[in-house]
PDB file of N, CA and C in Angstrom:
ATOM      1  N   UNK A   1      33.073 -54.457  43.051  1.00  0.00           N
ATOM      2  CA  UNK A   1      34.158 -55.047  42.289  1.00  0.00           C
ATOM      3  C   UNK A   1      34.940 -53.920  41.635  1.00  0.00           C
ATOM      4  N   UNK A   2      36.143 -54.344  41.220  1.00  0.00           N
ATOM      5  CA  UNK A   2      37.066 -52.569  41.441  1.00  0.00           C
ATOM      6  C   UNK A   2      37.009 -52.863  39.712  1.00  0.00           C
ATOM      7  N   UNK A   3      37.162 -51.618  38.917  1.00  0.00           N
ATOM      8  CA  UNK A   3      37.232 -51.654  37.943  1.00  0.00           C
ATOM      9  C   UNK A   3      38.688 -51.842  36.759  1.00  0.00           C
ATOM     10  N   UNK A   4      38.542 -52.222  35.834  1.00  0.00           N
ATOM     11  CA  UNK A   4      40.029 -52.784  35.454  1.00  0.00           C
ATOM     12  C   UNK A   4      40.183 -51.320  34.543  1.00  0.00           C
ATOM     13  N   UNK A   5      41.087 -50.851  34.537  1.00  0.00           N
ATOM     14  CA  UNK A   5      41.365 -49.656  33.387  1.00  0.00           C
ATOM     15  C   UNK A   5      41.725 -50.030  31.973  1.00  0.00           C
ATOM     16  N   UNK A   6      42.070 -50.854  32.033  1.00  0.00           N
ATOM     17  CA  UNK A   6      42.868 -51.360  30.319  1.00  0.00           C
ATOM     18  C   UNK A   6      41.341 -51.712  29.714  1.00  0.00           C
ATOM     19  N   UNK A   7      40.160 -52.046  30.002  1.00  0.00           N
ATOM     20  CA  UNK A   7      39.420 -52.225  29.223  1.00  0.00           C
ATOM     21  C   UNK A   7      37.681 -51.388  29.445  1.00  0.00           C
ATOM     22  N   UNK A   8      38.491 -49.786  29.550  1.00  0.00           N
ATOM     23  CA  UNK A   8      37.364 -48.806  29.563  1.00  0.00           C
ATOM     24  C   UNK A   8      36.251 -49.592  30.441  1.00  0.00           C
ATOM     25  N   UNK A   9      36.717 -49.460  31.683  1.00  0.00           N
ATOM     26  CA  UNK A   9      35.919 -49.404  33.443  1.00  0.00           C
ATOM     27  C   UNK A   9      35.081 -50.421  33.042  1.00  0.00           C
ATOM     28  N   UNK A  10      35.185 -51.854  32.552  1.00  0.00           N
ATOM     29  CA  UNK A  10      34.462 -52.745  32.174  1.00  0.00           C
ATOM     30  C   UNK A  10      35.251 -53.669  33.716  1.00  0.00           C
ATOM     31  N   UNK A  11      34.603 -54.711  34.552  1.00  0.00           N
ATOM     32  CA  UNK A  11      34.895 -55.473  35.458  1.00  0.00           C
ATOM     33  C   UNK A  11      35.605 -56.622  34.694  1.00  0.00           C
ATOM     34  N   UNK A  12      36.501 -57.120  35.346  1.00  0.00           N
ATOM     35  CA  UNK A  12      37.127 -58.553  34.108  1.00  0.00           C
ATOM     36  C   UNK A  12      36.166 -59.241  34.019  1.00  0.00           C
ATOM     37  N   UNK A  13      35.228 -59.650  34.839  1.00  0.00           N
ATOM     38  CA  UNK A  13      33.847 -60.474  34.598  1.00  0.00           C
ATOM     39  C   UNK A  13      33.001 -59.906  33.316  1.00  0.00           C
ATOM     40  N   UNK A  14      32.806 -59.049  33.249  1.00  0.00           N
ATOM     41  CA  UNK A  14      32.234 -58.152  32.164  1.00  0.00           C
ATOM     42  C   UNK A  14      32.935 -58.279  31.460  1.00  0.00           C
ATOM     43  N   UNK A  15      34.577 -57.915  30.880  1.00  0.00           N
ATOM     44  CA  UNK A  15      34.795 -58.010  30.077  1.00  0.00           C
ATOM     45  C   UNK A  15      35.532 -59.771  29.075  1.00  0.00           C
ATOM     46  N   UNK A  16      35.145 -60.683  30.354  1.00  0.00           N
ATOM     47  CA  UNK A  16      35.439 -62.423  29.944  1.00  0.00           C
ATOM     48  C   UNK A  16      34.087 -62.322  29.184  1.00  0.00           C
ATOM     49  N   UNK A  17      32.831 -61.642  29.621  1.00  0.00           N
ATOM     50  CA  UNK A  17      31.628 -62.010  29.386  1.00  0.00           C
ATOM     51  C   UNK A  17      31.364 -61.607  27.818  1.00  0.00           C
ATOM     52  N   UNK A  18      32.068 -60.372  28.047  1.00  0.00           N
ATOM     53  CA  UNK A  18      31.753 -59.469  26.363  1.00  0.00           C
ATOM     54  C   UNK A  18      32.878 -60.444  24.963  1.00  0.00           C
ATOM     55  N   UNK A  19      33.575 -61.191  25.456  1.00  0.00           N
ATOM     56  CA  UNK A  19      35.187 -61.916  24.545  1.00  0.00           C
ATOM     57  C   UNK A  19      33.902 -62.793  24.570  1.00  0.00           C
ATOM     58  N   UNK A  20      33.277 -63.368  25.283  1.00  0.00           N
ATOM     59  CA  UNK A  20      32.957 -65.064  24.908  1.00  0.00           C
ATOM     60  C   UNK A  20      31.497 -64.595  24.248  1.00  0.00           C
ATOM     61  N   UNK A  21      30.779 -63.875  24.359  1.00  0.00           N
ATOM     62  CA  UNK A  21      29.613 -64.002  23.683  1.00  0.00           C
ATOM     63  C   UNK A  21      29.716 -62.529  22.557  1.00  0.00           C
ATOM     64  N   UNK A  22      30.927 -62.579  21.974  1.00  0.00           N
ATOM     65  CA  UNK A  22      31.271 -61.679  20.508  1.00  0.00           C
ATOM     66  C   UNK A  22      30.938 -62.113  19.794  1.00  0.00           C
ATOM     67  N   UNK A  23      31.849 -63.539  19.622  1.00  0.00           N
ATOM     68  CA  UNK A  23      31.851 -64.363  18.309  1.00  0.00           C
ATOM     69  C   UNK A  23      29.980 -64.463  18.404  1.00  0.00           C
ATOM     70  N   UNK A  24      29.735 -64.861  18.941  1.00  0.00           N
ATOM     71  CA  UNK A  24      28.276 -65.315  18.601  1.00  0.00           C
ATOM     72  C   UNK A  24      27.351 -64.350  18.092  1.00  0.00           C
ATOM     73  N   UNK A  25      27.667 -63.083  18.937  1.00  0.00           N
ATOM     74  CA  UNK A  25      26.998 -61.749  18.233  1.00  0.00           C
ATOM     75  C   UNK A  25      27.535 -61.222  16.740  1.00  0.00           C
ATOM     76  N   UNK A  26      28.751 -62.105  16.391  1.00  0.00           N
ATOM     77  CA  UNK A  26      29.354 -61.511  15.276  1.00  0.00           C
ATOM     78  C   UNK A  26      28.675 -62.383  13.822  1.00  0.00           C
ATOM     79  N   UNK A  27      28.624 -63.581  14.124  1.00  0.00           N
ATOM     80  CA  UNK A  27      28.404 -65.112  14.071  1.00  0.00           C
ATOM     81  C   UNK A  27      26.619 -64.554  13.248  1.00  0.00           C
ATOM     82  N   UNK A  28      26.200 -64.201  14.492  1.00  0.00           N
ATOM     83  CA  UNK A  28      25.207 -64.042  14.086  1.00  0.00           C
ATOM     84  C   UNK A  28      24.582 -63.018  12.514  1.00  0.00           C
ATOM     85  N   UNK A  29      25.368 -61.669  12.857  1.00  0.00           N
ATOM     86  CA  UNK A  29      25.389 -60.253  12.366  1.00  0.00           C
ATOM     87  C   UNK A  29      25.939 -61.337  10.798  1.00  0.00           C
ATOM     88  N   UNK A  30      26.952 -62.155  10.509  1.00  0.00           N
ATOM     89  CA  UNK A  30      27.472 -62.552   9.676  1.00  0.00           C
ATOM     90  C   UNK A  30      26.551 -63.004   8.582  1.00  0.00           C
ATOM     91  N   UNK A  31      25.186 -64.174   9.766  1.00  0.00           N
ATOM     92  CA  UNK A  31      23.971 -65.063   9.106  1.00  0.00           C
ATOM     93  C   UNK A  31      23.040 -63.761   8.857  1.00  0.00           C
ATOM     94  N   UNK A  32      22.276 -62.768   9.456  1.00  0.00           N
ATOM     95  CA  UNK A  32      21.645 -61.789   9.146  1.00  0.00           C
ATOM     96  C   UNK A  32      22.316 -60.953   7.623  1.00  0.00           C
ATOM     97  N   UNK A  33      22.913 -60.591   7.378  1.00  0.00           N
ATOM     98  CA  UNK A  33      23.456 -60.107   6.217  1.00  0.00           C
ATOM     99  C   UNK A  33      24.138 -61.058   5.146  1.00  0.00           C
ATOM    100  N   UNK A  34      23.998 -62.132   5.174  1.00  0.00           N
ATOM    101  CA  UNK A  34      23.909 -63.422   4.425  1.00  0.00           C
ATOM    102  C   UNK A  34      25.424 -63.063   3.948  1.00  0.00           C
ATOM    103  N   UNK A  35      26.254 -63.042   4.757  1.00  0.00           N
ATOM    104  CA  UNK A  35      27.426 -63.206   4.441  1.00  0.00           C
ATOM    105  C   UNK A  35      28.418 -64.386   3.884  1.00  0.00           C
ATOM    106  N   UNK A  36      27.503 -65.830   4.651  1.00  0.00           N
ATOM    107  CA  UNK A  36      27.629 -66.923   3.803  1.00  0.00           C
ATOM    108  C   UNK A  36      27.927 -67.330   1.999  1.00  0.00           C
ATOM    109  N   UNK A  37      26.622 -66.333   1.609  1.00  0.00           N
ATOM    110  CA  UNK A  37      26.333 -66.200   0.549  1.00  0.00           C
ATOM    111  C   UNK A  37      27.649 -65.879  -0.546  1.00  0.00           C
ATOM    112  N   UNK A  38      27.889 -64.411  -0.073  1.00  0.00           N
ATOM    113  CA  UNK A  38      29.207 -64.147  -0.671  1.00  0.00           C
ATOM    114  C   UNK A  38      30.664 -64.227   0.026  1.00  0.00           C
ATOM    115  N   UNK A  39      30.604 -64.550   0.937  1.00  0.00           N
ATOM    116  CA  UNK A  39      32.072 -64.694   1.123  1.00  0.00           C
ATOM    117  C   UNK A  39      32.659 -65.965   1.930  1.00  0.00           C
ATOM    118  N   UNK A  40      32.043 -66.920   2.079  1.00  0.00           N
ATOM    119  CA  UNK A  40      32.424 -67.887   3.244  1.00  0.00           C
ATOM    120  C   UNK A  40      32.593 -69.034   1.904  1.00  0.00           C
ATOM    121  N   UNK A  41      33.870 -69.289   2.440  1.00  0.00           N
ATOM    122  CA  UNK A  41      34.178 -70.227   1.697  1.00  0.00           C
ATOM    123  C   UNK A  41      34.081 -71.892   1.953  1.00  0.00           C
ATOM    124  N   UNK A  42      33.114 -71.871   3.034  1.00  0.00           N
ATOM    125  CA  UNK A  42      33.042 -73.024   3.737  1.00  0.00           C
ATOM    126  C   UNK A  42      31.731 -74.038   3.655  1.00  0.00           C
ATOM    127  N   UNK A  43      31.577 -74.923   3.033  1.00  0.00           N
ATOM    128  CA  UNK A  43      30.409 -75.719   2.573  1.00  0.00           C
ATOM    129  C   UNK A  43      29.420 -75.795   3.189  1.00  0.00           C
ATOM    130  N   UNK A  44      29.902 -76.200   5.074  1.00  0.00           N
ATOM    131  CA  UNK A  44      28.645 -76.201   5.733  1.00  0.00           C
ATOM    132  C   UNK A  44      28.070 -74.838   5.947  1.00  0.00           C
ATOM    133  N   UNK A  45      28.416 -73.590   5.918  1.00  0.00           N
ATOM    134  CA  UNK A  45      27.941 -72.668   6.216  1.00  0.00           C
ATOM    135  C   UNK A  45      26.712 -72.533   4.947  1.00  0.00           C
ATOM    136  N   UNK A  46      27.130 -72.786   3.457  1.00  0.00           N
ATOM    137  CA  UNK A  46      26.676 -73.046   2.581  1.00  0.00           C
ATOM    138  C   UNK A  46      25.369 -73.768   2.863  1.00  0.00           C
ATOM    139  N   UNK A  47      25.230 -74.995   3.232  1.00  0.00           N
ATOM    140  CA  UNK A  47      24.490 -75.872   3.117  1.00  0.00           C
ATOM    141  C   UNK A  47      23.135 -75.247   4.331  1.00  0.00           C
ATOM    142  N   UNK A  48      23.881 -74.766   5.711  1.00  0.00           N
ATOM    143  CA  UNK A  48      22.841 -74.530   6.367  1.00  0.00           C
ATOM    144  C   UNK A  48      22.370 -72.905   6.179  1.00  0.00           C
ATOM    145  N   UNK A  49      22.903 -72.287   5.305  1.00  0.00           N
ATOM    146  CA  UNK A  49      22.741 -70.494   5.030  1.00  0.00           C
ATOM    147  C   UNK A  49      22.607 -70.167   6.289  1.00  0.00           C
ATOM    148  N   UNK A  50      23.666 -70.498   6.877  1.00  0.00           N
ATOM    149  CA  UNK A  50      23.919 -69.486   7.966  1.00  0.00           C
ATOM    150  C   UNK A  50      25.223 -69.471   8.407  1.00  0.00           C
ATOM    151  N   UNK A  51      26.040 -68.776   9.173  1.00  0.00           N
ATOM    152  CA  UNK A  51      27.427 -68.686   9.354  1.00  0.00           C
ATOM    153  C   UNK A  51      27.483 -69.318  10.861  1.00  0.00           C
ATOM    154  N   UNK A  52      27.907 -71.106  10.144  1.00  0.00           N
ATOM    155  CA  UNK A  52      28.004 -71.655  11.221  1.00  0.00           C
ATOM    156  C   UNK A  52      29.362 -71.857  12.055  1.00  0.00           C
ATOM    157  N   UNK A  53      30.275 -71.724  10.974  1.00  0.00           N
ATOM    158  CA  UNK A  53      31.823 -71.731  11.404  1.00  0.00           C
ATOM    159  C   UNK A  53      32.879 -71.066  12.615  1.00  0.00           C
ATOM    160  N   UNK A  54      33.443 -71.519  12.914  1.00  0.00           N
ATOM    161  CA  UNK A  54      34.401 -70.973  13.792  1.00  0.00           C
ATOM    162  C   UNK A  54      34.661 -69.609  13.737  1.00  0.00           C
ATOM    163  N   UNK A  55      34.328 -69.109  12.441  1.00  0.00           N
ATOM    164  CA  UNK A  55      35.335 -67.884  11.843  1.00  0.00           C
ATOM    165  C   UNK A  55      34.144 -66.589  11.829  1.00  0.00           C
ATOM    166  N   UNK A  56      33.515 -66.989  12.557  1.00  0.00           N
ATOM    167  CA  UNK A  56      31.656 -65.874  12.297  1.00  0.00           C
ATOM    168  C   UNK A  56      32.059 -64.113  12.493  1.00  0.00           C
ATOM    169  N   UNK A  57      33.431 -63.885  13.090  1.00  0.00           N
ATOM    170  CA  UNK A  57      33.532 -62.372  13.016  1.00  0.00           C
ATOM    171  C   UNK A  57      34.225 -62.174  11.930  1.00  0.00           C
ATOM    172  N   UNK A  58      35.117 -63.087  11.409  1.00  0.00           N
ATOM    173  CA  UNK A  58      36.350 -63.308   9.855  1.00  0.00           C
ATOM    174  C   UNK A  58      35.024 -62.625   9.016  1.00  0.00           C
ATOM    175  N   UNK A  59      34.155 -63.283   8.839  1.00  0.00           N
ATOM    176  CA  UNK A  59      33.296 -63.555   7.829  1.00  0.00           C
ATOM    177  C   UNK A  59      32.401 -62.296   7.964  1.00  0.00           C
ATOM    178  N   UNK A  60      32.200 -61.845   9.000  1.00  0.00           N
ATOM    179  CA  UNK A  60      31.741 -60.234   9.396  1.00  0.00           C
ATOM    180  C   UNK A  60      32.073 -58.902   9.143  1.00  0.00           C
ATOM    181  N   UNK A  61      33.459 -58.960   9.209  1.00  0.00           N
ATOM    182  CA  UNK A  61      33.866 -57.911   9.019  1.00  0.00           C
ATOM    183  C   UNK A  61      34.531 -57.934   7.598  1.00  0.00           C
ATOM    184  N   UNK A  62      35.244 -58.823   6.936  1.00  0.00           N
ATOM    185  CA  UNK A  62      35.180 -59.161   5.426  1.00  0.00           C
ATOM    186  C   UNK A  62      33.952 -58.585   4.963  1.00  0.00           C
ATOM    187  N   UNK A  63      32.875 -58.928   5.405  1.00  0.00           N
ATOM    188  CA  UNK A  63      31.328 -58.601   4.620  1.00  0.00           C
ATOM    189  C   UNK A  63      31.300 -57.196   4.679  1.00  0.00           C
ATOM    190  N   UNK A  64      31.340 -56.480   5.945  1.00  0.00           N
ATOM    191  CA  UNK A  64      31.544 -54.889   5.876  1.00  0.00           C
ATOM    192  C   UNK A  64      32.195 -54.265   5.636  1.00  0.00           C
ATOM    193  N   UNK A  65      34.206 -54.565   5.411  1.00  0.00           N
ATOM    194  CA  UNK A  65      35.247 -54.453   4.693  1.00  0.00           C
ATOM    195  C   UNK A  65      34.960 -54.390   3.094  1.00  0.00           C
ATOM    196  N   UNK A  66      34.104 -55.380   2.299  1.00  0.00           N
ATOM    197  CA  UNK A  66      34.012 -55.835   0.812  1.00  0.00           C
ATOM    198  C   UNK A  66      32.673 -55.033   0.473  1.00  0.00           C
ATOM    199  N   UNK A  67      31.897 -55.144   1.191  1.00  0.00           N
ATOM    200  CA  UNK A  67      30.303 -55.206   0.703  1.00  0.00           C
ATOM    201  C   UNK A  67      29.683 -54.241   0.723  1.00  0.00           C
ATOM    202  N   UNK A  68      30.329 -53.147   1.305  1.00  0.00           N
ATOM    203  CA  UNK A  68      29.918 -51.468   1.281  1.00  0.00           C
ATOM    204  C   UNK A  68      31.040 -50.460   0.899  1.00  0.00           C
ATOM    205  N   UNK A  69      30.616 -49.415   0.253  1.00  0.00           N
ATOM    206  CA  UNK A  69      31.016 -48.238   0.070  1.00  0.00           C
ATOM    207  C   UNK A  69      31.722 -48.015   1.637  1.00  0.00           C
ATOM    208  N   UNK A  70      32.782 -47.177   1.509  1.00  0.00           N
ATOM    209  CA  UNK A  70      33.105 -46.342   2.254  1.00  0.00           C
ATOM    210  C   UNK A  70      32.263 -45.170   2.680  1.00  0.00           C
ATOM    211  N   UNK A  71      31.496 -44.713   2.228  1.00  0.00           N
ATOM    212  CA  UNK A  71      30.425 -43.698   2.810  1.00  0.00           C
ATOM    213  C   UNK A  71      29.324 -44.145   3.093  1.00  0.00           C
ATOM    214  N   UNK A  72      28.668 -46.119   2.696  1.00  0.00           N
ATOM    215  CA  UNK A  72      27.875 -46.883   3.320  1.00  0.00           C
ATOM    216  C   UNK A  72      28.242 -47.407   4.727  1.00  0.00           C
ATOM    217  N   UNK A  73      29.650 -47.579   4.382  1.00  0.00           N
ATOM    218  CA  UNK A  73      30.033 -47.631   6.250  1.00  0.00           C
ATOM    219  C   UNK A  73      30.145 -46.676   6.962  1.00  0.00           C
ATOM    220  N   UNK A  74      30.132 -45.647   6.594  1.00  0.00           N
ATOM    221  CA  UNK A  74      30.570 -44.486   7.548  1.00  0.00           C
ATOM    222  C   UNK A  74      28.929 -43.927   7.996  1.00  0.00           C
ATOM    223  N   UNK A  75      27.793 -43.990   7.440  1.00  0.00           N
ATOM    224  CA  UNK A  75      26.548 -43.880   7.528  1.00  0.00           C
ATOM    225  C   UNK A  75      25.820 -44.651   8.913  1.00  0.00           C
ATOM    226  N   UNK A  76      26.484 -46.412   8.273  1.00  0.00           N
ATOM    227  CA  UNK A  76      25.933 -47.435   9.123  1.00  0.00           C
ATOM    228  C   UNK A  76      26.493 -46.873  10.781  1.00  0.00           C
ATOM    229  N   UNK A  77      27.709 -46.088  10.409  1.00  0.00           N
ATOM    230  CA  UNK A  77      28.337 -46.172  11.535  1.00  0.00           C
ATOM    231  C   UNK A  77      27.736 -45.247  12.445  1.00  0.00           C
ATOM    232  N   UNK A  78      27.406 -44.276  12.310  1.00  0.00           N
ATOM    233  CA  UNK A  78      26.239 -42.817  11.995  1.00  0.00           C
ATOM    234  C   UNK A  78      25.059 -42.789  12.867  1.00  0.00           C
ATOM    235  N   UNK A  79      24.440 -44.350  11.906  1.00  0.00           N
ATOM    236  CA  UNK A  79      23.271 -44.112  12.417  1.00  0.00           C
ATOM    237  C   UNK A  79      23.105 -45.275  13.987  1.00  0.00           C
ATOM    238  N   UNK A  80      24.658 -45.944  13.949  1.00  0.00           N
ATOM    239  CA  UNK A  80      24.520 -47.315  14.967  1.00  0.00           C
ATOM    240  C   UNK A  80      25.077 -45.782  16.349  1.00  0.00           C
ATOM    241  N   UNK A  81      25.255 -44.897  16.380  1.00  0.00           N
ATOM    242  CA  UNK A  81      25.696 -43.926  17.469  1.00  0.00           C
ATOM    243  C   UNK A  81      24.415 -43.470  17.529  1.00  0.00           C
ATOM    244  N   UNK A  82      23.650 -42.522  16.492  1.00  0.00           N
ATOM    245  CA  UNK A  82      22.309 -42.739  17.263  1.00  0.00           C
ATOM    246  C   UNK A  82      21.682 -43.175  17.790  1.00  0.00           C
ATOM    247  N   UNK A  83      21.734 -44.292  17.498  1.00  0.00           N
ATOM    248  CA  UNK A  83      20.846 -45.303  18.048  1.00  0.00           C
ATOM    249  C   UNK A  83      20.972 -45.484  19.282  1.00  0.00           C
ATOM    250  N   UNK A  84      22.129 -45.696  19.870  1.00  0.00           N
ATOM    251  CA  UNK A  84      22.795 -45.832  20.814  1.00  0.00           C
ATOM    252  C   UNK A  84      22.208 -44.462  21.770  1.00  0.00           C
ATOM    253  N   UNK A  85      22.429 -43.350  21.036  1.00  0.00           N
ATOM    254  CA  UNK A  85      20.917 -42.061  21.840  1.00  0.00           C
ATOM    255  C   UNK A  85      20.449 -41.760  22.147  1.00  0.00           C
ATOM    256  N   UNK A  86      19.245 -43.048  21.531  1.00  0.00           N
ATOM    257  CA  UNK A  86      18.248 -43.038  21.366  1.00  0.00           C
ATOM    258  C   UNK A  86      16.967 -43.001  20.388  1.00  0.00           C
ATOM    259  N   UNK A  87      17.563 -42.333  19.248  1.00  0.00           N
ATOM    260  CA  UNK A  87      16.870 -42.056  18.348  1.00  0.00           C
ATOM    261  C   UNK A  87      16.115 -43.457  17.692  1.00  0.00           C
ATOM    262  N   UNK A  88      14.921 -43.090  16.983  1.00  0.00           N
ATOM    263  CA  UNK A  88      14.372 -44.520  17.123  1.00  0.00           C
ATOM    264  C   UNK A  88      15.497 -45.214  15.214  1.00  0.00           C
ATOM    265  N   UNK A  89      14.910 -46.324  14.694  1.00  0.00           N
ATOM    266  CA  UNK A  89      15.448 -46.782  13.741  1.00  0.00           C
ATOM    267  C   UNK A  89      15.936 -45.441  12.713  1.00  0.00           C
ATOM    268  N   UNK A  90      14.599 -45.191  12.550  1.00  0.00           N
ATOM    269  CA  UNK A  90      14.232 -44.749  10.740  1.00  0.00           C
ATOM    270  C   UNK A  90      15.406 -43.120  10.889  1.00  0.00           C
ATOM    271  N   UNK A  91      14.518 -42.796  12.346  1.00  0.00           N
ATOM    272  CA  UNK A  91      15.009 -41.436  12.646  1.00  0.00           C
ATOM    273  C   UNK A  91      16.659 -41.363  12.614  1.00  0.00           C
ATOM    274  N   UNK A  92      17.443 -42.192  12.927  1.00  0.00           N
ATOM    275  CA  UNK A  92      18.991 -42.670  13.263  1.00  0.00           C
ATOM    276  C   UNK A  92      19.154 -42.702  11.653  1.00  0.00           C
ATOM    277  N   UNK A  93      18.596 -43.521  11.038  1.00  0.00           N
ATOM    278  CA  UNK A  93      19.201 -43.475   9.509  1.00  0.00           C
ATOM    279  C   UNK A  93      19.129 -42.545   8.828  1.00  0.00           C
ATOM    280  N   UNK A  94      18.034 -41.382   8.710  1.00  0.00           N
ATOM    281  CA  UNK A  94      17.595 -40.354   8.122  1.00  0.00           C
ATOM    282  C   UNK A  94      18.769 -39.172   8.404  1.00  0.00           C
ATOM    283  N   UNK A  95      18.750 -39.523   9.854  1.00  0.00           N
ATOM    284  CA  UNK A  95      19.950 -38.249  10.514  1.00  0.00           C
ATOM    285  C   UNK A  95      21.121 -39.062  10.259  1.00  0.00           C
ATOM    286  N   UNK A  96      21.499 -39.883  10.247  1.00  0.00           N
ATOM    287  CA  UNK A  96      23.175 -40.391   9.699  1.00  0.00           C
ATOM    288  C   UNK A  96      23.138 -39.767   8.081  1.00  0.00           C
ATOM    289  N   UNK A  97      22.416 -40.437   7.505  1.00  0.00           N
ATOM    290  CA  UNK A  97      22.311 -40.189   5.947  1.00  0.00           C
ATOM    291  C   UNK A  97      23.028 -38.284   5.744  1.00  0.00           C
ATOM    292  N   UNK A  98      22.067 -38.026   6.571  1.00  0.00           N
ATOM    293  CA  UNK A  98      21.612 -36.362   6.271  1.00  0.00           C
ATOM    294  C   UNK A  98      23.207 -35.831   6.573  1.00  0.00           C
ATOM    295  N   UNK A  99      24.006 -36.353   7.870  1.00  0.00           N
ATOM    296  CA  UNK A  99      25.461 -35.889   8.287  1.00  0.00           C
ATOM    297  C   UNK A  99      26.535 -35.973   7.263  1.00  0.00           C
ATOM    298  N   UNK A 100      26.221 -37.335   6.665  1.00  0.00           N
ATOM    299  CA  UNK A 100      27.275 -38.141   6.132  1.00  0.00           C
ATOM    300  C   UNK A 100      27.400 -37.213   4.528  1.00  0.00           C
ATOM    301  N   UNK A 101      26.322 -37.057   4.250  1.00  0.00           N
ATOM    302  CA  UNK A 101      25.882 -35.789   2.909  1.00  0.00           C
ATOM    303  C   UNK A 101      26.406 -34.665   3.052  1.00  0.00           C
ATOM    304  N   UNK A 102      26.513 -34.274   4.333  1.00  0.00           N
ATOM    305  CA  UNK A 102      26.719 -32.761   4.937  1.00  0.00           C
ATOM    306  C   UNK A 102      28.316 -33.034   5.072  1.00  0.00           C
ATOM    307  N   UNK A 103      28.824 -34.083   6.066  1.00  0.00           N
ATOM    308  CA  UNK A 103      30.357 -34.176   6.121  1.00  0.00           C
ATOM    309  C   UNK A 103      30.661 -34.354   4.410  1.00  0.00           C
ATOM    310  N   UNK A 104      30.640 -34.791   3.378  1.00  0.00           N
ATOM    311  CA  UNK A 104      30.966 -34.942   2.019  1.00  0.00           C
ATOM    312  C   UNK A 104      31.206 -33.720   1.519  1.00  0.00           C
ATOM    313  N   UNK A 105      29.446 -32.876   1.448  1.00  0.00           N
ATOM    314  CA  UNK A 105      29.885 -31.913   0.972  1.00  0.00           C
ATOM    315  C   UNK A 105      30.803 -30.366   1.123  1.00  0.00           C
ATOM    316  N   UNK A 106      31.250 -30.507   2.740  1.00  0.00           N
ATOM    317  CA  UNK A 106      32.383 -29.745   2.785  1.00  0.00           C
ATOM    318  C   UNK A 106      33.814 -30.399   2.924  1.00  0.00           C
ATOM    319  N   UNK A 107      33.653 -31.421   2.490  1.00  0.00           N
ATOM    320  CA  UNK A 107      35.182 -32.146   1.893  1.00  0.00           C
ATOM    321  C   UNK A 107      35.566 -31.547   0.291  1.00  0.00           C
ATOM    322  N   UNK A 108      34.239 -31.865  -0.218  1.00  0.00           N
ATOM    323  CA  UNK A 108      34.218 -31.371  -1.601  1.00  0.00           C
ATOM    324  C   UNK A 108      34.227 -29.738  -1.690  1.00  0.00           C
ATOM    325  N   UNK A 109      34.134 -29.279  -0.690  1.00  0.00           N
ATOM    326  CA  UNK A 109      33.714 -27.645  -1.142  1.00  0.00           C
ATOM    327  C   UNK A 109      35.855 -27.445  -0.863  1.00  0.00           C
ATOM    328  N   UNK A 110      36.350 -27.800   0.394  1.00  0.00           N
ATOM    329  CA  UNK A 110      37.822 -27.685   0.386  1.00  0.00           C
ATOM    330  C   UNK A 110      38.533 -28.216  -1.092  1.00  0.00           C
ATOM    331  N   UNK A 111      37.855 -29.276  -1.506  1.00  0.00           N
ATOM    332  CA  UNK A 111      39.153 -29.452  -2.558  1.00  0.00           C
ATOM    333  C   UNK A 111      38.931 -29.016  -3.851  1.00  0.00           C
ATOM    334  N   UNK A 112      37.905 -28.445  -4.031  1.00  0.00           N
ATOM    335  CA  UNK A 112      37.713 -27.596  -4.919  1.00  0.00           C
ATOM    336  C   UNK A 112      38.389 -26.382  -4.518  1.00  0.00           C
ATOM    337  N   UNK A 113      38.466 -25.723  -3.508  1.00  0.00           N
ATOM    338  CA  UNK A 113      39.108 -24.665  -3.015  1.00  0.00           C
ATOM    339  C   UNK A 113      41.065 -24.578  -3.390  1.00  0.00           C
ATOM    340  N   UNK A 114      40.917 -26.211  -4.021  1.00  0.00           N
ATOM    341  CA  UNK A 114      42.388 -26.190  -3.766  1.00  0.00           C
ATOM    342  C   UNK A 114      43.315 -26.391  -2.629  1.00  0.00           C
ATOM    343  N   UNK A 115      42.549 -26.486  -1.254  1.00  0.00           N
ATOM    344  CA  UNK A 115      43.429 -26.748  -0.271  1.00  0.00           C
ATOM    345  C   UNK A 115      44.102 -27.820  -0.296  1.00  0.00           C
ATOM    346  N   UNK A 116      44.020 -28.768  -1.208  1.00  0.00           N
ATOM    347  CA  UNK A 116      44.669 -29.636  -0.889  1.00  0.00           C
ATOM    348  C   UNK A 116      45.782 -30.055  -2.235  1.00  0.00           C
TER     349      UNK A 116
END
């Protein structure tokens, strides 16, 4: 099957497959981090504590938009490329943590320098 270019050498089958089962992976990621909790403004999601709604990536990325630091997302982000690696859990977080400390502190060493 020839590959489509507009969506990084993914087959359109692959990529109908990856659109329709997002929401649900998002949906899900939404109920795991109890995003319900704080940000869904929607009763039944309420009632069943879980993000049952239409809106399960709205409610996802709001949660990671609102609910972390900017250097908590940039970590998560860190350690979800390790992972991706290989590296096992703990090891991916330890080494994101450790980068994200290291990228900071030569941000901070430049603007103390005045470069900016």
């Amino acid at each position: 099957m020839p590959r489509n270019p507009d969506h990084r050498g993914a087959t359109r089958e692959e990529f109908q497959r990856h659109e329709r089962e997002r929401p649900i992976m998002l949906r899900s990621i939404a109920t795991k981090l109890e995003a319900w909790r704080y940000f869904c403004q929607m009763p039944e999601c309420r009632r069943a504590q879980a993000c049952v709604g239409p809106h399960g990536e709205q409610c996802a990325f709001t949660f990671l938009r609102t609910g972390f630091s900017d250097e908590e997302r940039a970590t998560l982000k860190e350690a979800l490329v390790l992972r991706l690696a290989g590296a096992s859990p703990d090891e991916a977080w330890y080494e994101a943590e450790r980068r994200i400390a290291r990228h900071k502190a030569q941000i901070e060493a430049i603007a103390r320098r005045g470069a900016w």
